[in-house]
Each structure stands twice: as C-alpha cells, then as structure tokens.
N, C-alpha and C. Protein backbone atom coordinates (compact mmCIF):
# COMPACT_ATOMS: atom_id res chain seq x y z
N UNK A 1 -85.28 -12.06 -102.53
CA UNK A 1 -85.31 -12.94 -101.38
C UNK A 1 -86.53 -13.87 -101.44
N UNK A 2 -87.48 -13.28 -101.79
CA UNK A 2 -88.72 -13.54 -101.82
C UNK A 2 -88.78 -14.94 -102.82
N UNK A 3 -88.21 -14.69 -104.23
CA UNK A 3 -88.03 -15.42 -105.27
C UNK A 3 -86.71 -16.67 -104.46
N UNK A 4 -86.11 -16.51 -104.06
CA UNK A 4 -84.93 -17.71 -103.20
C UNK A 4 -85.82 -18.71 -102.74
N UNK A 5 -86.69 -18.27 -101.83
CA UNK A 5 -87.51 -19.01 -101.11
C UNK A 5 -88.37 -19.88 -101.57
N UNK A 6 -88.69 -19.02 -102.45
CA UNK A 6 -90.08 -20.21 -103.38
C UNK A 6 -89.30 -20.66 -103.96
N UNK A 7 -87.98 -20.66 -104.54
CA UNK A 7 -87.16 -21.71 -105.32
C UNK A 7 -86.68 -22.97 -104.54
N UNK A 8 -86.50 -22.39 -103.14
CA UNK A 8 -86.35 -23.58 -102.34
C UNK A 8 -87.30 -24.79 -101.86
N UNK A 9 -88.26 -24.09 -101.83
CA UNK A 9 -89.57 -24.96 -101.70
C UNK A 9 -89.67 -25.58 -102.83
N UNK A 10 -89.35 -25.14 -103.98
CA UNK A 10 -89.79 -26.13 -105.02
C UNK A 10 -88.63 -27.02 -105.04
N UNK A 11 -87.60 -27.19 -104.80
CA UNK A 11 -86.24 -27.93 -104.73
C UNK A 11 -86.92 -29.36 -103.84
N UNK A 12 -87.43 -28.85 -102.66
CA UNK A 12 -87.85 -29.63 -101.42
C UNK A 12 -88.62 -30.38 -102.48
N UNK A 13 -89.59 -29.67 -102.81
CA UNK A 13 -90.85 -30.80 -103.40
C UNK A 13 -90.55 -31.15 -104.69
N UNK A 14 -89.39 -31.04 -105.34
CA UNK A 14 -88.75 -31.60 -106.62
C UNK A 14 -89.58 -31.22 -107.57
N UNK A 15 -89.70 -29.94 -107.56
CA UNK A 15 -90.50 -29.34 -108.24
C UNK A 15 -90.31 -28.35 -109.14
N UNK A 16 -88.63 -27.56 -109.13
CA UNK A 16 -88.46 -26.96 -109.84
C UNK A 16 -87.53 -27.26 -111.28
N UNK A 17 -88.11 -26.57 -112.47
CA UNK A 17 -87.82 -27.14 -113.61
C UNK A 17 -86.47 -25.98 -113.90
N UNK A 18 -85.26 -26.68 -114.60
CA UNK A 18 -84.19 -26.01 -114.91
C UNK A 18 -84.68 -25.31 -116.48
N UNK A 19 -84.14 -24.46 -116.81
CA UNK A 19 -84.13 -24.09 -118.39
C UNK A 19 -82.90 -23.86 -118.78
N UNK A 20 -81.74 -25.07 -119.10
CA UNK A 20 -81.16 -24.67 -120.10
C UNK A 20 -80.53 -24.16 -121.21
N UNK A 21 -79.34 -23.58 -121.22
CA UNK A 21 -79.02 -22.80 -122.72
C UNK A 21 -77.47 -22.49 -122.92
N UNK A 22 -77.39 -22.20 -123.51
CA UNK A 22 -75.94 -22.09 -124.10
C UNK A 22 -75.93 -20.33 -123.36
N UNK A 23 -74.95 -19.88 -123.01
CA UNK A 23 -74.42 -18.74 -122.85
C UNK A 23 -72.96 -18.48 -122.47
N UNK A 24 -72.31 -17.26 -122.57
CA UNK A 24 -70.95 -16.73 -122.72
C UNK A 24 -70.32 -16.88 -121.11
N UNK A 25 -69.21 -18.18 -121.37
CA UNK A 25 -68.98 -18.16 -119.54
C UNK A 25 -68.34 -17.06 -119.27
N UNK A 26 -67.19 -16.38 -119.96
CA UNK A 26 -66.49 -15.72 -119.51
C UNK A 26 -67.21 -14.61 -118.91
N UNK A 27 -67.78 -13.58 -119.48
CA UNK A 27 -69.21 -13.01 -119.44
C UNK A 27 -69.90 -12.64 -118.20
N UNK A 28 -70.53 -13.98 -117.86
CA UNK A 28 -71.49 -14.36 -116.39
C UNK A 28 -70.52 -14.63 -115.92
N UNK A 29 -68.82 -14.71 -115.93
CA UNK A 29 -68.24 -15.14 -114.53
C UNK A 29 -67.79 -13.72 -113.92
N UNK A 30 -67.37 -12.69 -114.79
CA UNK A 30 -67.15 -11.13 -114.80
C UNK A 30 -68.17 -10.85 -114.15
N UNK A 31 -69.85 -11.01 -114.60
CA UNK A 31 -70.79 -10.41 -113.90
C UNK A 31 -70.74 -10.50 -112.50
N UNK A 32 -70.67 -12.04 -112.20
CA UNK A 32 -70.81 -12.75 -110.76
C UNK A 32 -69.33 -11.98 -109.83
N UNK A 33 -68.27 -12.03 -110.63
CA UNK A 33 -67.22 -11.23 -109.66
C UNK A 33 -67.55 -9.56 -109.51
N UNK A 34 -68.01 -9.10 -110.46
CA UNK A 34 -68.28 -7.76 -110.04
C UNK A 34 -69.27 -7.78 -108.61
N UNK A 35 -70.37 -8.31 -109.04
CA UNK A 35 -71.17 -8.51 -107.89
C UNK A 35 -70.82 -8.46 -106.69
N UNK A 36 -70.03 -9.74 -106.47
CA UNK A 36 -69.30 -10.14 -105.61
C UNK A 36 -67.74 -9.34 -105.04
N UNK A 37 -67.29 -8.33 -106.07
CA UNK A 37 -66.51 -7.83 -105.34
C UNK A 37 -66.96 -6.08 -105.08
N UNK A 38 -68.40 -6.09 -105.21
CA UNK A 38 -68.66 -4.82 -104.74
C UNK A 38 -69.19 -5.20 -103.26
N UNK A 39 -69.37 -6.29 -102.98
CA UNK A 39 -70.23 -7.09 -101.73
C UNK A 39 -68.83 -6.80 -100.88
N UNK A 40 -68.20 -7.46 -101.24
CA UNK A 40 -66.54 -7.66 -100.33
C UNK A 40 -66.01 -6.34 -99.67
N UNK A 41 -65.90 -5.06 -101.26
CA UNK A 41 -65.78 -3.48 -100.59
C UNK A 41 -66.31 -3.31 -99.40
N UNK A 42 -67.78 -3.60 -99.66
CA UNK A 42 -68.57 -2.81 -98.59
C UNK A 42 -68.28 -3.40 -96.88
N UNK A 43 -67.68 -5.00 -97.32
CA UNK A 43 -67.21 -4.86 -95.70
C UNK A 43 -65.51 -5.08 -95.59
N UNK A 44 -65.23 -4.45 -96.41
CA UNK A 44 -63.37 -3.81 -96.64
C UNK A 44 -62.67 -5.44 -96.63
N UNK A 45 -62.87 -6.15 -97.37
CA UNK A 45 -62.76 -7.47 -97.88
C UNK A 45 -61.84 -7.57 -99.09
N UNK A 46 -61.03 -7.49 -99.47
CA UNK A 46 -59.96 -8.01 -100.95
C UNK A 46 -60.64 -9.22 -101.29
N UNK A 47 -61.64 -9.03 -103.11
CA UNK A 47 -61.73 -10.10 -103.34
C UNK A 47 -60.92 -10.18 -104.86
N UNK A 48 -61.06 -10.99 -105.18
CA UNK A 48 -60.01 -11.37 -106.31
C UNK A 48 -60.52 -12.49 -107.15
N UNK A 49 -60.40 -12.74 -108.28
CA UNK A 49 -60.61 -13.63 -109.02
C UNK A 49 -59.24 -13.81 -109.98
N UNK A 50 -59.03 -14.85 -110.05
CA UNK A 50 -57.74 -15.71 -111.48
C UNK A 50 -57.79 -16.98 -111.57
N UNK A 51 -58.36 -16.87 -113.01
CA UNK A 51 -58.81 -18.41 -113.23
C UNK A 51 -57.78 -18.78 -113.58
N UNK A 52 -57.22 -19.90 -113.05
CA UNK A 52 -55.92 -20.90 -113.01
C UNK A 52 -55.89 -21.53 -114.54
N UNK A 53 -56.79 -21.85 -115.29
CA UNK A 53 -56.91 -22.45 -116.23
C UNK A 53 -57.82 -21.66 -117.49
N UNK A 54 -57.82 -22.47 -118.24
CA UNK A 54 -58.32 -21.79 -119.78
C UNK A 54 -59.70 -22.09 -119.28
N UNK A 55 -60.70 -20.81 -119.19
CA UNK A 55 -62.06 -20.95 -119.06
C UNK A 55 -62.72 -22.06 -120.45
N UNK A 56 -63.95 -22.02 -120.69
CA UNK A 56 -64.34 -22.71 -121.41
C UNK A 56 -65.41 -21.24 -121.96
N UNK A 57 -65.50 -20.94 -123.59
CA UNK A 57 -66.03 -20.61 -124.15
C UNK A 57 -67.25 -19.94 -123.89
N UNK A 58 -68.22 -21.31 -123.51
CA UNK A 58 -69.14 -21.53 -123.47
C UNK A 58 -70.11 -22.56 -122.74
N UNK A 59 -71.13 -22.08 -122.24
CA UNK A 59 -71.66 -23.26 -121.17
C UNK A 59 -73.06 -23.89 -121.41
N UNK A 60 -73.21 -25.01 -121.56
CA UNK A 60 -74.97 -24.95 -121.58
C UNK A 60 -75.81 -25.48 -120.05
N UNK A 61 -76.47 -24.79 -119.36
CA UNK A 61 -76.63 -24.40 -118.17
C UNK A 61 -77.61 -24.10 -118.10
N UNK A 62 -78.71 -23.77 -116.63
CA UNK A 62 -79.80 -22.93 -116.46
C UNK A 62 -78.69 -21.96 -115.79
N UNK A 63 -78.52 -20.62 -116.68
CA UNK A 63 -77.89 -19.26 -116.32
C UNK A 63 -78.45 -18.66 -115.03
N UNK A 64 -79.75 -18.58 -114.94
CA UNK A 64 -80.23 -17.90 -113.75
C UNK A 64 -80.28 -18.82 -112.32
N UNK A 65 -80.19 -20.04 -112.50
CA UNK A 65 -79.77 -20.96 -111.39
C UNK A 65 -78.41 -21.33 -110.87
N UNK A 66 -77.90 -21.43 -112.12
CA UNK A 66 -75.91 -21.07 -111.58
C UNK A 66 -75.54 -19.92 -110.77
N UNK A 67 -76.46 -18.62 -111.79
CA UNK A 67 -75.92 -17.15 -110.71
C UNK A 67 -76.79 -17.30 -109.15
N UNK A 68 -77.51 -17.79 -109.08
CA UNK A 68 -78.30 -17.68 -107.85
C UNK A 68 -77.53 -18.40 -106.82
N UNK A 69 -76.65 -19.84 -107.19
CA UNK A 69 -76.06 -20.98 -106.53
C UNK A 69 -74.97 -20.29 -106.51
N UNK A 70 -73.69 -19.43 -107.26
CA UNK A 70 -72.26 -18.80 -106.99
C UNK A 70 -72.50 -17.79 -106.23
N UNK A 71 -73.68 -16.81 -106.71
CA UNK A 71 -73.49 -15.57 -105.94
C UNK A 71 -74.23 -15.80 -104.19
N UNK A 72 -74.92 -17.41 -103.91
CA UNK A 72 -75.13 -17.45 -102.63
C UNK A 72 -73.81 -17.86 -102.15
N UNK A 73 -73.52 -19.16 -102.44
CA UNK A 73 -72.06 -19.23 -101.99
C UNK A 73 -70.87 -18.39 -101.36
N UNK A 74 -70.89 -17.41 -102.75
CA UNK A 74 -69.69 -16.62 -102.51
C UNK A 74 -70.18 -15.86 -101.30
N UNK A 75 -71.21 -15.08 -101.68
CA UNK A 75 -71.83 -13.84 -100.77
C UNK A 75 -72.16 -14.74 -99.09
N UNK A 76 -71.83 -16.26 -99.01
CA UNK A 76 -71.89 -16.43 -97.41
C UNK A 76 -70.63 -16.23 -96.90
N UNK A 77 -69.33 -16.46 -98.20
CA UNK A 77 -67.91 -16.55 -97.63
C UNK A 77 -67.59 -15.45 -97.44
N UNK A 78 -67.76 -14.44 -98.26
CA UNK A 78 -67.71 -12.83 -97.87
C UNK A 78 -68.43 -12.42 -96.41
C-alpha cells in the first residue's frame, strides 16, 4: 500500500521512471487471474477469464507497473 502511494506521488510530479522488458504474457496474465480470482472467492464472486483472441507471445512492458495497473482495476470491479 505503502509502495502504491509513493508511486502515485511520483506519477503527480512526473517523476516516476518505467523499466521496460520483454516478458511471457501468457504467464503474468495467469498470475494476475489467479490473484484476482482468489480476491473474487473470498467475496463469493465467479470470476472468469477467456481470451477471445490469440494472446501475444510476448510483451515488452514495465511488468511490475502493468501488474500494479490490472490487479488495481480488476480488484475495484470485484
């Protein structure tokens, strides 16, 4: 939580630097739904994932800023 916050402040003051990299989408999207559908259990929620389309391989991304941006998202819709 602690770490959210100071990321936000640095957003405000355009201050925070991305890092970049290639990693396994399929992978981090499994991680992020597990996450996310142990969140859903706990308040008796059906969550589900099916990707409509052919994922992509591979992503080049800041990994730890994508999971921070899906798993807030999701975890407000839950």
């Amino acid at each position: 939580l602690i770490n959210d916050i100071l990321d936000l402040s640095k957003i405000e003051a355009r201050k925070l630097e991305l890092s970049p990299n290639d990693f396994h989408f399929e992978s981090f999207i499994k991680s992020i739904v597990e996450i996310c559908r142990i969140q859903a259990e706990q308040k008796e929620i059906q969550f589900t994932f099916q990707a409509l389309n052919q994922l992509p391989i591979a992503l080049h991304a800041d990994e730890k800023r994508l999971r921070q941006v899906l798993i807030n998202l999701l975890g407000n819709a839950i």
